[in-house]
N, C-alpha and C. Protein backbone atom coordinates (compact mmCIF):
# COMPACT_ATOMS: atom_id res chain seq x y z
N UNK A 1 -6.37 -17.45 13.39
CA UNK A 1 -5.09 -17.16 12.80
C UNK A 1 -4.21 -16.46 13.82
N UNK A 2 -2.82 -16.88 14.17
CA UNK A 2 -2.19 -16.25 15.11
C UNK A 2 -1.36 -14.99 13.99
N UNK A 3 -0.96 -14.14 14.56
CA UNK A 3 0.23 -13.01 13.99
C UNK A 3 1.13 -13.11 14.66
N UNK A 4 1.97 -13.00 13.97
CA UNK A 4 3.58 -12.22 14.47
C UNK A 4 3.51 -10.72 14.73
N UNK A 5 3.56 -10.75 15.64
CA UNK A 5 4.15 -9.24 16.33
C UNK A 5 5.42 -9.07 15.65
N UNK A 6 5.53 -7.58 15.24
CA UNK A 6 6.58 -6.67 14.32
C UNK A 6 7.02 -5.78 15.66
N UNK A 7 7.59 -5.90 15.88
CA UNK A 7 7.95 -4.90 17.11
C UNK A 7 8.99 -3.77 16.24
N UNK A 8 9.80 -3.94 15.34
CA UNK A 8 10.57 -2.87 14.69
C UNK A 8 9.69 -2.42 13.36
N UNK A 9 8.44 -2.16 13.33
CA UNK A 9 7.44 -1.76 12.39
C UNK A 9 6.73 -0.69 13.33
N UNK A 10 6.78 -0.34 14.84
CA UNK A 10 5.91 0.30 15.47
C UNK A 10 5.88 1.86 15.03
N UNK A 11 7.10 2.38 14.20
CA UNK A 11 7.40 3.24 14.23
C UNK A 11 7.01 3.68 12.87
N UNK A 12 6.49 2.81 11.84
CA UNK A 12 6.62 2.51 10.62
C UNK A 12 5.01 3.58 10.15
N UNK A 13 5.26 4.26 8.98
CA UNK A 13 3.51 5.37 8.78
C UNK A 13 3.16 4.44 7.51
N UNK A 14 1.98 4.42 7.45
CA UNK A 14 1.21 3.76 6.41
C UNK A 14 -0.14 4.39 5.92
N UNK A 15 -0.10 4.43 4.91
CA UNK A 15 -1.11 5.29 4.09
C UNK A 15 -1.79 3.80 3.09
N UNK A 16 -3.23 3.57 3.18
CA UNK A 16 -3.71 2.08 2.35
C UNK A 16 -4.80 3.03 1.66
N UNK A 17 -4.74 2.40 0.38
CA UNK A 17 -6.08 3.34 -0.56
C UNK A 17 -6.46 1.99 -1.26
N UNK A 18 -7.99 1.58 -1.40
CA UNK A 18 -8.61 0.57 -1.78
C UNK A 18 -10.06 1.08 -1.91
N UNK A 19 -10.74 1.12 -2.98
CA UNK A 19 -11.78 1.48 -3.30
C UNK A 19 -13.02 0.33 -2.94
N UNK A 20 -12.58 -0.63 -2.41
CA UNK A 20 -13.64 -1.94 -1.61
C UNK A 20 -13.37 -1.41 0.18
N UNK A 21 -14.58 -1.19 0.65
CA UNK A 21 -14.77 -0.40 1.74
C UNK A 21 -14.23 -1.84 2.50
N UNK A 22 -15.01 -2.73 2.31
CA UNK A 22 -14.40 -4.20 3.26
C UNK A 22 -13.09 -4.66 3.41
N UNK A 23 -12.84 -4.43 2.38
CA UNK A 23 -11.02 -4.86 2.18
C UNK A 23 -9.79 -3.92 2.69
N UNK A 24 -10.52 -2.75 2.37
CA UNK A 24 -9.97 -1.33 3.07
C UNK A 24 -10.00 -1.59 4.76
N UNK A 25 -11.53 -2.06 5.32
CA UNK A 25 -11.37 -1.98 6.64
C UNK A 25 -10.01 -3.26 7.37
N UNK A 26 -10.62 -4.16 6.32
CA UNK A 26 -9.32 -5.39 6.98
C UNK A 26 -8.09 -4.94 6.91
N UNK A 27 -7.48 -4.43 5.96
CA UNK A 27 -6.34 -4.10 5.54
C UNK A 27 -5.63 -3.38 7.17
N UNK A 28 -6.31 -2.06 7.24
CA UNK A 28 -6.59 -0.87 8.13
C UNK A 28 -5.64 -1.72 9.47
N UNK A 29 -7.55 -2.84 10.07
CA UNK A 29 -6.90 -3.40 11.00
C UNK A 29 -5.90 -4.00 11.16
N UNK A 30 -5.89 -4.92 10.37
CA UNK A 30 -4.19 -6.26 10.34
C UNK A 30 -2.96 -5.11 10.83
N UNK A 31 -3.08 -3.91 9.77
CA UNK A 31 -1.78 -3.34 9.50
C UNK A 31 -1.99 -2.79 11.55
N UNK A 32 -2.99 -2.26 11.64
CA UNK A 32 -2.89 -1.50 13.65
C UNK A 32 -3.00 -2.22 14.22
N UNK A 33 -2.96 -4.50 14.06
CA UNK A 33 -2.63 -4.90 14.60
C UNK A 33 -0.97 -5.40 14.77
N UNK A 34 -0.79 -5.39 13.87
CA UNK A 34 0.66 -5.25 13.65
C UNK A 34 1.74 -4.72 13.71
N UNK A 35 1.08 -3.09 14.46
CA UNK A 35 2.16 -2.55 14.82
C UNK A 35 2.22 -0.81 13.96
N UNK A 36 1.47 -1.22 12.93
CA UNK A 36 1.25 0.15 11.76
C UNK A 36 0.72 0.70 12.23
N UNK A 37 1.11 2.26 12.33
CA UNK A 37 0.53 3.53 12.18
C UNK A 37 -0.19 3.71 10.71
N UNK A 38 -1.23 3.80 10.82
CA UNK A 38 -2.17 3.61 10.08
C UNK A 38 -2.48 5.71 9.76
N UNK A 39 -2.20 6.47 9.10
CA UNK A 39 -2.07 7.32 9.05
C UNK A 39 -3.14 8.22 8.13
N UNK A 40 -3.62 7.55 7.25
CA UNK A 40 -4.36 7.66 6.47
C UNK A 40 -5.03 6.90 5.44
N UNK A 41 -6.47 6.94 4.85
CA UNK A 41 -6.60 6.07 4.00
C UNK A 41 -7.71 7.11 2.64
N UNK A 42 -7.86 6.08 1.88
CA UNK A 42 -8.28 6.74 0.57
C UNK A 42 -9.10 5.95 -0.12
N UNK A 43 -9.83 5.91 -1.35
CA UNK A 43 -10.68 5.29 -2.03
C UNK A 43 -10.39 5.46 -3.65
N UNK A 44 -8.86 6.02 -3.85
CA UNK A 44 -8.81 6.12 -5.01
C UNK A 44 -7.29 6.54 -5.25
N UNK A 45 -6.68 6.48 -6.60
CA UNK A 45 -5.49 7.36 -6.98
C UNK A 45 -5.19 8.49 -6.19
N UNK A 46 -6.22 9.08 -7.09
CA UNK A 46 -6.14 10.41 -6.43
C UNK A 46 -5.98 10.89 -5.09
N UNK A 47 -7.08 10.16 -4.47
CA UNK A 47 -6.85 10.33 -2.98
C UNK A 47 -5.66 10.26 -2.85
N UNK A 48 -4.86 9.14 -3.64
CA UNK A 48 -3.13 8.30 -2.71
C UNK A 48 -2.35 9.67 -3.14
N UNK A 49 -2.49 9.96 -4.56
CA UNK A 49 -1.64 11.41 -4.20
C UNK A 49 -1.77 12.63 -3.35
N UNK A 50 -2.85 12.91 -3.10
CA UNK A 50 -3.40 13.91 -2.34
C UNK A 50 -2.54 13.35 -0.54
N UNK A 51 -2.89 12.07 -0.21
CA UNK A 51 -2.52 11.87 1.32
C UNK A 51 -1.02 11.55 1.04
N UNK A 52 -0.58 11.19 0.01
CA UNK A 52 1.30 11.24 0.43
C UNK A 52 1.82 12.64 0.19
N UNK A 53 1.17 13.62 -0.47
CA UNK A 53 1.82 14.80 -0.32
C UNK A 53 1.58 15.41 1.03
N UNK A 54 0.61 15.21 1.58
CA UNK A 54 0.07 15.73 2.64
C UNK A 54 0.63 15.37 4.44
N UNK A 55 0.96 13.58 3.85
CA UNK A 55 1.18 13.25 5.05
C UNK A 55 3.16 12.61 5.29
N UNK A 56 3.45 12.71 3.91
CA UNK A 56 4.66 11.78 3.40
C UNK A 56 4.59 10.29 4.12
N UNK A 57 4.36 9.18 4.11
CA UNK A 57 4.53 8.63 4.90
C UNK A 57 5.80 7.59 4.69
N UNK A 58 6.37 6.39 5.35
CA UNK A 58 7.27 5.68 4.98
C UNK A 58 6.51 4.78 3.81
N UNK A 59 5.11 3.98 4.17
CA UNK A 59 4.64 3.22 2.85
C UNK A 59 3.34 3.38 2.49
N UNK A 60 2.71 2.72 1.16
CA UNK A 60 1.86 3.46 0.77
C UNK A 60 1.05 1.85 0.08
N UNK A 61 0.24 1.44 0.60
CA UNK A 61 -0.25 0.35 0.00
C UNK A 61 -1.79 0.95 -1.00
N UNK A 62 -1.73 0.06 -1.77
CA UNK A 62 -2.78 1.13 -3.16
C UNK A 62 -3.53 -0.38 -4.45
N UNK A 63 -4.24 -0.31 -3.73
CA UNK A 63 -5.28 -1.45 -5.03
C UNK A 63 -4.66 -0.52 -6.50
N UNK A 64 -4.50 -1.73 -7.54
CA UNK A 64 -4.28 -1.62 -8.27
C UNK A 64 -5.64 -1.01 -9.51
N UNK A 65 -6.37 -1.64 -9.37
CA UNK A 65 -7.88 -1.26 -10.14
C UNK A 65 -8.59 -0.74 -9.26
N UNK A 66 -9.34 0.84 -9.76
CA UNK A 66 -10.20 1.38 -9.04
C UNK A 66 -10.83 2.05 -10.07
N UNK A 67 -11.97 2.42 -9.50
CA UNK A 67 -12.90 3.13 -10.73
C UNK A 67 -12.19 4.65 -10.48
N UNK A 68 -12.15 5.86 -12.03
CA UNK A 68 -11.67 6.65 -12.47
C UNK A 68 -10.31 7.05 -12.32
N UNK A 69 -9.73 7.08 -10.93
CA UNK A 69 -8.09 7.17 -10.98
C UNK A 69 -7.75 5.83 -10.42
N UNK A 70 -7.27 4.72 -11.04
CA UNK A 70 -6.89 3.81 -10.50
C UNK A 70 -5.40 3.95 -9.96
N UNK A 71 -4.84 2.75 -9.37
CA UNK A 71 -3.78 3.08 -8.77
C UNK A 71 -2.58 3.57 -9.72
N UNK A 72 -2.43 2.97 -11.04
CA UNK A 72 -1.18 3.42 -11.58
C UNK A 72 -1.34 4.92 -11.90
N UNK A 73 -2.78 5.64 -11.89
CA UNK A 73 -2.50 6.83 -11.53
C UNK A 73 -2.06 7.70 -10.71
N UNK A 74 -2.50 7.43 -9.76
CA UNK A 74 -1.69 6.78 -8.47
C UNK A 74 0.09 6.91 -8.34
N UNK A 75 0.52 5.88 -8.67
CA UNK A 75 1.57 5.61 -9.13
C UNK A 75 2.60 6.67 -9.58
N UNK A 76 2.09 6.69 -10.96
CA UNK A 76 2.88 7.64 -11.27
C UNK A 76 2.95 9.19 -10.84
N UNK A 77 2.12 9.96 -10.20
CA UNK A 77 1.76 11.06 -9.87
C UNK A 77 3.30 11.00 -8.72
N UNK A 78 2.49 10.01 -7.56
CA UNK A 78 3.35 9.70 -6.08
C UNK A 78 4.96 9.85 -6.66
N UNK A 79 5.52 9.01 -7.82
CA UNK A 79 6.89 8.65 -8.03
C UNK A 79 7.23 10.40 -8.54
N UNK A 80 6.61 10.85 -9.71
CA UNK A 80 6.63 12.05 -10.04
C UNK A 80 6.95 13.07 -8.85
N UNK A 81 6.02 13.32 -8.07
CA UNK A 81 6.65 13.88 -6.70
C UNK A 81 7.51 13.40 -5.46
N UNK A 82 7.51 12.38 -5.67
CA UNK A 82 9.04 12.09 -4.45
C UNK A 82 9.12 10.30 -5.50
N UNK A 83 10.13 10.44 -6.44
CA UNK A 83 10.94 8.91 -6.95
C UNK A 83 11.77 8.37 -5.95
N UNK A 84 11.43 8.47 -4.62
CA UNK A 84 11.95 7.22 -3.51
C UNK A 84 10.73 7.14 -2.66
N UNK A 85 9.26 7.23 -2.68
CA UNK A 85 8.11 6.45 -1.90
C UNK A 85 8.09 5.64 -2.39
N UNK A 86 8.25 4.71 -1.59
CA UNK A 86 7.54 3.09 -1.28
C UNK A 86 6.55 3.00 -1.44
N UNK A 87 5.97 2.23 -2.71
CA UNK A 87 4.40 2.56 -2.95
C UNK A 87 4.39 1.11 -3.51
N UNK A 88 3.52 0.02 -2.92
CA UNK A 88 3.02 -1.21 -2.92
C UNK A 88 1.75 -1.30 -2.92
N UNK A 89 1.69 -1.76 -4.48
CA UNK A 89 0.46 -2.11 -5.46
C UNK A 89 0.02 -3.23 -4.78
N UNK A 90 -1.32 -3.09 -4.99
CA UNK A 90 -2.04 -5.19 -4.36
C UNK A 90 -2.97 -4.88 -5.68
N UNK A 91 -3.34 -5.81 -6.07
CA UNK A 91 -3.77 -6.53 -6.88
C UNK A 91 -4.44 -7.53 -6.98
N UNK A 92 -5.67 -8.30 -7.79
CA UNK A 92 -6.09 -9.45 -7.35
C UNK A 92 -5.48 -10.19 -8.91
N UNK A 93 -4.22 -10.06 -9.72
CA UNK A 93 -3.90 -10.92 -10.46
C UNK A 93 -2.42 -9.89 -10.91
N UNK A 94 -1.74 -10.72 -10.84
CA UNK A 94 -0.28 -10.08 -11.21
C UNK A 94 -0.33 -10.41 -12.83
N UNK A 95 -0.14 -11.56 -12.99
CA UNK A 95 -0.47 -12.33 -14.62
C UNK A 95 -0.99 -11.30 -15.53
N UNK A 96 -2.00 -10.96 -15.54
CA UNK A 96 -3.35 -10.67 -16.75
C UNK A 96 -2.48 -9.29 -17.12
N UNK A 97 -1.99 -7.83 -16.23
CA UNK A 97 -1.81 -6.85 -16.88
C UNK A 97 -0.16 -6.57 -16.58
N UNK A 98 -0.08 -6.21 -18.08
CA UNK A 98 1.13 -5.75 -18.44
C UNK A 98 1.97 -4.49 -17.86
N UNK A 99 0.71 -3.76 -16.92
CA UNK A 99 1.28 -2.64 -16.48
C UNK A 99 1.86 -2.80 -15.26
N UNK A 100 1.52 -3.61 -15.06
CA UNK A 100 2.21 -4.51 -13.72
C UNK A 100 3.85 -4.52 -13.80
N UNK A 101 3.80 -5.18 -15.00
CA UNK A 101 4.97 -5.86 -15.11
C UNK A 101 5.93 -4.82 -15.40
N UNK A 102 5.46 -3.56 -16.00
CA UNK A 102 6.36 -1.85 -16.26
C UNK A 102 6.14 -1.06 -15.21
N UNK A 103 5.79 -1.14 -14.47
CA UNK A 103 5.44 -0.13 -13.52
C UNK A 103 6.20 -0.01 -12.07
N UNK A 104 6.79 1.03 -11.61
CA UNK A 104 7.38 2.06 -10.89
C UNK A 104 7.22 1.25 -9.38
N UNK A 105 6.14 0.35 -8.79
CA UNK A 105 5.80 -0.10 -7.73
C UNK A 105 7.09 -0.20 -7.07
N UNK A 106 7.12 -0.19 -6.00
CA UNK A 106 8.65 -1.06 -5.00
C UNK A 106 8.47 -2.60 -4.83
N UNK A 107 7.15 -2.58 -4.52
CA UNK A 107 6.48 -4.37 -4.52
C UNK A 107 5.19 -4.75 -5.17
N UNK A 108 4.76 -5.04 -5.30
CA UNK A 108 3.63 -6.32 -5.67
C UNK A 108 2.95 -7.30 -5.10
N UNK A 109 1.46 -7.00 -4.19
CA UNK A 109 1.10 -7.92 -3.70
C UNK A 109 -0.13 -8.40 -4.25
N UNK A 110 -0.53 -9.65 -4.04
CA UNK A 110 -2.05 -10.06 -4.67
C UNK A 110 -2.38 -10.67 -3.53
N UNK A 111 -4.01 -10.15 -4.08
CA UNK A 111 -4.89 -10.30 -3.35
C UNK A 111 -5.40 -11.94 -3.54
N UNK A 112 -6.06 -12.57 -2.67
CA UNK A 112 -6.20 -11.89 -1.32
C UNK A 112 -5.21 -11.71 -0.41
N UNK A 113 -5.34 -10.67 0.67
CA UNK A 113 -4.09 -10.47 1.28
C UNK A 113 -3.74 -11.32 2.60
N UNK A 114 -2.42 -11.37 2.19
CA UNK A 114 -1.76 -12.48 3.34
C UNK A 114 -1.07 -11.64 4.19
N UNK A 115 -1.12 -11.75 5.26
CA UNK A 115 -0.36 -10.70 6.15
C UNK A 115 1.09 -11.07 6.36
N UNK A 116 1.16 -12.10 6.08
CA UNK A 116 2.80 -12.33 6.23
C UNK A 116 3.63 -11.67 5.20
N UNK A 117 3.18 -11.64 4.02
CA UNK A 117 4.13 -10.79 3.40
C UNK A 117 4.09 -9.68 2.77
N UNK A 118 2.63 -9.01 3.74
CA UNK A 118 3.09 -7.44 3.79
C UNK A 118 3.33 -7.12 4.77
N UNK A 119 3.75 -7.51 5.98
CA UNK A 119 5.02 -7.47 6.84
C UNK A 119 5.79 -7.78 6.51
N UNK A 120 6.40 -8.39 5.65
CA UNK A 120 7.68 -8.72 5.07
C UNK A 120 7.82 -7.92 3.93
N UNK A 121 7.01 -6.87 3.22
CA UNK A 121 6.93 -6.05 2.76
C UNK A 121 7.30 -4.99 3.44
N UNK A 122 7.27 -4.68 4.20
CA UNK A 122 7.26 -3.14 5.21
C UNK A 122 8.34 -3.30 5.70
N UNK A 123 8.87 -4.63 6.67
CA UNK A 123 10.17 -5.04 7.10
C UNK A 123 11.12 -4.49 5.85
N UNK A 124 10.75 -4.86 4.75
CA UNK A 124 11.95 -5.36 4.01
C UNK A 124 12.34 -3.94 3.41
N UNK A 125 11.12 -2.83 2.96
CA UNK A 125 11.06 -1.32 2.85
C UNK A 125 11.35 -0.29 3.89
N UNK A 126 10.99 -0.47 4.55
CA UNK A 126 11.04 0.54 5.69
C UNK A 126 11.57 0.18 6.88
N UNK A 127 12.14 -1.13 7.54
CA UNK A 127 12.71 -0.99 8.93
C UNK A 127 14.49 -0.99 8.37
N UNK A 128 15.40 -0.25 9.12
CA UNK A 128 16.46 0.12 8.95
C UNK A 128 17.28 -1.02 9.59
């Protein structure tokens, strides 16, 4: 698979929380091949609130289902303390839950993940 180099993303902080250690590691890389500052990562809601208060970053990518704080806990905590983070849900089905469809996210991605358009996610959030 070739990538596109993001050259106006180099500057860009990213915080990824995914409770699948494998998917977490891919994620990780793609994004520090791409140019992401990869700033922190997590295994849960909670964690995602704990590292955006801690680290603020520009985006915040966050599995939607996780065991005990899933992401819309997540979610709402992050918006609760700063209602302008960029916080992009992934998901492996947009369809099935309704909370999807109410919920605070900036974007929406499903899994599995395509790297093109969470660079076009980040482009479209965070480069000026």
């Amino acid at each position: 698979m070739v990538l596109r180099t993001y050259d106006t993303c180099k500057d860009v902080n990213a915080i990824v929380v995914d409770d699948d250690r494998d998917v977490l590691d891919v994620f990780l890389e793609l994004l520090k091949i791409n140019g992401i500052n990869v700033i922190g990562s997590g295994a849960n809601g909670k964690d995602a609130v704990e590292l955006y208060q801690k680290f603020h970053p520009d985006i915040i990518f966050m599995d939607a289902v996780m065991p005990m704080y899933d992401g819309f806990y997540g979610l709402e905590r992050i918006m609760q303390y700063d209602p302008n983070a960029r916080v992009v849900l992934v998901t492996g089905s947009v369809n099935t839950d309704s909370k999807i469809d109410n919920c605070l996210a900036k974007a929406i991605l499903e899994k599995p993940i395509d790297m093109t358009k969470i660079m076009d996610v980040v482009q479209k959030l965070c480069v000026h």
